[in-house]
Protein backbone atom coordinates (compact mmCIF):
# COMPACT_ATOMS: atom_id res chain seq x y z
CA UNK A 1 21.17 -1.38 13.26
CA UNK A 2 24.84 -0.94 11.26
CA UNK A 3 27.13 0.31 13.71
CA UNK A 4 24.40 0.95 16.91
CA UNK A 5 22.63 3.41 13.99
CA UNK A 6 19.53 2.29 12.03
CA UNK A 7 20.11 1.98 8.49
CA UNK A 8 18.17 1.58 5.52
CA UNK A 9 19.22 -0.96 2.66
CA UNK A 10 17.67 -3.45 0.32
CA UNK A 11 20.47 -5.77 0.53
CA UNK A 12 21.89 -5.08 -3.28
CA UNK A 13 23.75 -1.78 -2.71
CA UNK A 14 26.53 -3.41 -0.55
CA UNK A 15 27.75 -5.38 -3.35
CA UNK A 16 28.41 -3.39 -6.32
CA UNK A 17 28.28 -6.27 -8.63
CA UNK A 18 24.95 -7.16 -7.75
CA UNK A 19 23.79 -3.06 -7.30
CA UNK A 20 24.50 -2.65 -11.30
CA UNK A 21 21.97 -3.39 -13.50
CA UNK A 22 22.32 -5.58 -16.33
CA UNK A 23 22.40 -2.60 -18.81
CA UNK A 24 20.98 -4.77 -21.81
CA UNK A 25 18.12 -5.85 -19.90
CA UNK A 26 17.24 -2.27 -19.23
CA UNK A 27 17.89 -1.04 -22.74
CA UNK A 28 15.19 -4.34 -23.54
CA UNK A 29 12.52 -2.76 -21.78
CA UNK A 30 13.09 0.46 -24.09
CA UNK A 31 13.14 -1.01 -27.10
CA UNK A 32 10.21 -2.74 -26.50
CA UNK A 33 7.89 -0.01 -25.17
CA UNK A 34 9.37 1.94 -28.26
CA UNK A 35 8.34 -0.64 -30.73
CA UNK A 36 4.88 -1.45 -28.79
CA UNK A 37 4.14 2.14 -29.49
CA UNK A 38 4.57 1.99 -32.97
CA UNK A 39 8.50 3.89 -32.89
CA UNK A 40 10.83 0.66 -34.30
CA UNK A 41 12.49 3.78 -35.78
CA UNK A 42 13.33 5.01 -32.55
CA UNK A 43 14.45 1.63 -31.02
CA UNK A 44 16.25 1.32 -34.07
CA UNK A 45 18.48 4.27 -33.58
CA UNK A 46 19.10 3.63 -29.38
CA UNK A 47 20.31 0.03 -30.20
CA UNK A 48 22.46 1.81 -33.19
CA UNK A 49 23.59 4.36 -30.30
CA UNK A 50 23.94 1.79 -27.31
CA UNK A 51 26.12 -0.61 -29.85
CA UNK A 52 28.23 2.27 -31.17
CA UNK A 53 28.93 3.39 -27.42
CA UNK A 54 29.33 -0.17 -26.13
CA UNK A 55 30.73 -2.35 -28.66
CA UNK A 56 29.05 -5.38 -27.01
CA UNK A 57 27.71 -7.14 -30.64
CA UNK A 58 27.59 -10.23 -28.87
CA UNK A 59 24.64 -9.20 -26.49
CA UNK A 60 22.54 -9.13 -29.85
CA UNK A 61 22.19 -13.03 -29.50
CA UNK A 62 20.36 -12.29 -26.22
CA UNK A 63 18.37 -9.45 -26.99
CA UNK A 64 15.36 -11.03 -29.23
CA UNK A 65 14.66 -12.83 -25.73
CA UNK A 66 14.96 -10.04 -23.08
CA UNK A 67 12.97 -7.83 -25.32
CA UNK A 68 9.80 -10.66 -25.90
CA UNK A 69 10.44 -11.45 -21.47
CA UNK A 70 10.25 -7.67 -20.95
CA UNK A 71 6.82 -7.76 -23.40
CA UNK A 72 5.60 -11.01 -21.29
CA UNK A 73 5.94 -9.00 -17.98
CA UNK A 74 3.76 -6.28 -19.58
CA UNK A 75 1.00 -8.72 -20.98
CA UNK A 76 0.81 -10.04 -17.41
CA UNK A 77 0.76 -6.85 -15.37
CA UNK A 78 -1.98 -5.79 -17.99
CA UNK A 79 -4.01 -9.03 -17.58
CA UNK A 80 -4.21 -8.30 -13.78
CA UNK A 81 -5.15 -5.02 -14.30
CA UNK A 82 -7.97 -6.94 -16.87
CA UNK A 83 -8.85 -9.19 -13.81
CA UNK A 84 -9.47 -6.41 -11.80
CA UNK A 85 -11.10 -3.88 -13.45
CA UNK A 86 -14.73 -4.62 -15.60
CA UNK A 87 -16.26 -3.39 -18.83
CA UNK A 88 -14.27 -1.64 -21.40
CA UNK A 89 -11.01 -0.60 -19.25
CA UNK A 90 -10.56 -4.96 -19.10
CA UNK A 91 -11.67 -5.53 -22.13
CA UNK A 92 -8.98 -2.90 -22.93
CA UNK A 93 -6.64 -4.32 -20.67
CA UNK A 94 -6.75 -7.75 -22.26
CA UNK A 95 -6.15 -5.99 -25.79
CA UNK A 96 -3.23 -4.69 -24.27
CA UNK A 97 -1.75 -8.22 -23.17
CA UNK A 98 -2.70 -9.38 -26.66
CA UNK A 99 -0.58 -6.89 -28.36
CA UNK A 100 2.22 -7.60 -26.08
CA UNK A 101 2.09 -11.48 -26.49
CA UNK A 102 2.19 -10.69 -30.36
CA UNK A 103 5.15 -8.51 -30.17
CA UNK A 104 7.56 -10.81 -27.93
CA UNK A 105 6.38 -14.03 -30.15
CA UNK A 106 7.41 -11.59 -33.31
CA UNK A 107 11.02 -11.55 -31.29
CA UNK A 108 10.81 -14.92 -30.50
């Protein structure tokens, strides 16, 4: 209860620093799934558009490493899903985390 009412919350929104994402980390994630999918041409041009509108240069040291941590996260979720499933779809599943390990050691 807030104020003898029951309120929902996840205990981030109160704090506005905390609420805001870390906007590099996010644009990571893109980039990646871009370039996993064969569209480095695409990635290309949002990190053009995201440095152009941001200015922040400096984030580029960081963003080799969110980019191969955001293609980590996807090789494990996909070796779960390998774990769990049988046949082809984890045999497919573990092709996936391959492809993903590849691409973050290729930004590593």
């Amino acid at each position: 209860l807030l104020e003898g009412r029951p309120t929902l919350f996840d205990a981030i929104e109160f704090a506005p620093a905390i609420a805001a994402g870390d906007v590099l980390y996010d644009l990571a994630f893109l980039l990646m799934d871009l370039d996993a999918r064969g569209r480095a041409d695409l990635a290309a041009a949002a990190l053009d558009g995201w440095l152009a509108g941001s200015g922040d240069y400096e984030a580029l040291a960081l963003l080799p490493w969110f980019v191969a941590y955001r293609a980590l996260v996807r090789a494990k979720v996909a070796l779960l899903r390998a774990a769990q499933d049988s046949g082809e779809r984890a045999a497919d599943a573990r092709r996936q985390a391959e492809t993903q390990v590849a691409l973050a050691t290729r930004y590593l």
